[in-house]
Protein backbone atom coordinates (compact mmCIF):
# COMPACT_ATOMS: atom_id res chain seq x y z
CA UNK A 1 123.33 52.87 114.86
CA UNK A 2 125.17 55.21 116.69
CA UNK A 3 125.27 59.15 116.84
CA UNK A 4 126.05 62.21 118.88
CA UNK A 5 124.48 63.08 122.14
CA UNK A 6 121.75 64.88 122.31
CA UNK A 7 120.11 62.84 119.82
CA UNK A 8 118.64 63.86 116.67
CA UNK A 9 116.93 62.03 113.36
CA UNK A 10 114.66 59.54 115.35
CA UNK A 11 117.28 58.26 117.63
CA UNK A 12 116.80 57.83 121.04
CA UNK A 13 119.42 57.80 124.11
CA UNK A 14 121.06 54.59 125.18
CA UNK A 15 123.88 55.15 127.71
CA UNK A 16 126.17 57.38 126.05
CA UNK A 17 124.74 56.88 122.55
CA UNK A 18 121.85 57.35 120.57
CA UNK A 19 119.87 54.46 119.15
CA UNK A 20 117.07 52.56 117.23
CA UNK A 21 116.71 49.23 117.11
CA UNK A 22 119.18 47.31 114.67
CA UNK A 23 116.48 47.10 111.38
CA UNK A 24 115.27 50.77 112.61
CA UNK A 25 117.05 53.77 110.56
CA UNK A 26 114.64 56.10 112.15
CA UNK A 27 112.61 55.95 114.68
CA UNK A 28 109.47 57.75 117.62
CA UNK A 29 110.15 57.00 121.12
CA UNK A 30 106.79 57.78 123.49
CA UNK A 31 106.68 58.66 127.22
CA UNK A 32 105.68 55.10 127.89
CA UNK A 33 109.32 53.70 126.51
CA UNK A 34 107.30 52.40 123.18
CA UNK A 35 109.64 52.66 120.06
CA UNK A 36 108.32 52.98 116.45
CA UNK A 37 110.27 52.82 113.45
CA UNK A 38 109.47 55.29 111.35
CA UNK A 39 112.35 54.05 108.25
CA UNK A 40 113.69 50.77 107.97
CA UNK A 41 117.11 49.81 107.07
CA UNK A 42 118.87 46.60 105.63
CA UNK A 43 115.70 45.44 102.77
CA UNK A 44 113.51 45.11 105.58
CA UNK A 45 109.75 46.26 105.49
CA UNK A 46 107.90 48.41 107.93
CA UNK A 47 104.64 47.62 109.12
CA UNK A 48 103.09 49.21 112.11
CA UNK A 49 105.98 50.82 113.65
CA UNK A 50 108.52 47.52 112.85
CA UNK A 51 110.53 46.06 110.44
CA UNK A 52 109.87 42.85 109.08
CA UNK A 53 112.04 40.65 106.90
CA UNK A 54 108.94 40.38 104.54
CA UNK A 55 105.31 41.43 104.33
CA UNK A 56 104.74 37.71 103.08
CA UNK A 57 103.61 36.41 106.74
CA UNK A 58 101.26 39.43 106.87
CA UNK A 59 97.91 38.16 105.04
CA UNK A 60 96.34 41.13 103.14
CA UNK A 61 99.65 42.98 102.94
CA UNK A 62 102.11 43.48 99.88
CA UNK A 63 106.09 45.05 100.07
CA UNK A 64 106.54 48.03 97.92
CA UNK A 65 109.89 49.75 97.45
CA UNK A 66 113.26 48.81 96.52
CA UNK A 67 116.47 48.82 97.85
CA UNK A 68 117.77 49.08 101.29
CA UNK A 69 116.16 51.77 103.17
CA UNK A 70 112.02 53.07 102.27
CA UNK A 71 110.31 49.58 101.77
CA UNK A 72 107.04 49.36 103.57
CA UNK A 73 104.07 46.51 103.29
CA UNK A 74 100.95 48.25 101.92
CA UNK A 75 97.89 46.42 102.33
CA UNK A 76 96.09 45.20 99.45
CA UNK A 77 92.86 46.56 97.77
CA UNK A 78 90.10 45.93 100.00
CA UNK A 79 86.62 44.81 97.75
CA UNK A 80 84.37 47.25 97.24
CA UNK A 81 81.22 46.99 99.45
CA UNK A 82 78.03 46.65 97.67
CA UNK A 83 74.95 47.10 99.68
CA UNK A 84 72.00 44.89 99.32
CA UNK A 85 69.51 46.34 96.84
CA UNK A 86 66.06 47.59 98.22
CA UNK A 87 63.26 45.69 97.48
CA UNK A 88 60.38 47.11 99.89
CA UNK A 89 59.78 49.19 102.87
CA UNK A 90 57.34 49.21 105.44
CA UNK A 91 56.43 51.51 108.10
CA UNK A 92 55.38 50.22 111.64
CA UNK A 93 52.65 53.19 111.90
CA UNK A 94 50.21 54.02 109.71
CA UNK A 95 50.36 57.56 108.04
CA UNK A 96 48.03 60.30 109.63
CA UNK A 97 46.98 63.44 108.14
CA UNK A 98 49.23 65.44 109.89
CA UNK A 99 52.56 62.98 109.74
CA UNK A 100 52.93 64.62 106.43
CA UNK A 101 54.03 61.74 104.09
């Protein structure tokens, strides 16, 4: 993609043009030179900061959206923890008259 200089919408310099990467409609650039795509273009899915062809190699992960732009792969329900039922407790000291319990 190609805009303007300066660069606005996510894009980021590159020579004499502004830039993502080519699946990338918008995207964060950080001090360190990391990119993150923030929108995807072209069907593909974002997940963590890039854009995937599909969230199928991704286990736990499902794509949600339609179209060509605003897919992302959500992940999937996560069971609910059940913790293990209480059947006794014991104390390592004795109760004293003054530990009130």
């Amino acid at each position: 993609l190609e805009c303007a200089l300066p660069c606005v919408d996510g894009r980021y310099p590159d020579g004499s043009r502004c830039t993502c990467n080519t699946q990338c409609e918008n995207c964060n650039v950080y001090g360190n030179g990391d990119i993150e795509c923030t929108t995807c273009l072209n069907s593909t899915y974002l997940l963590e900061g890039a854009c995937e062809l599909s969230c199928d190699p991704f286990p736990g992960y499902e794509g949600v959206g339609m179209g060509s732009t605003n897919r992302f792969c959500r992940p999937l329900s996560e069971p609910t923890f059940t913790p293990p039922q209480l059947l006794s407790q014991f104390e390592t000291k004795m109760p004293t008259a003054t530990s009130n319990r």
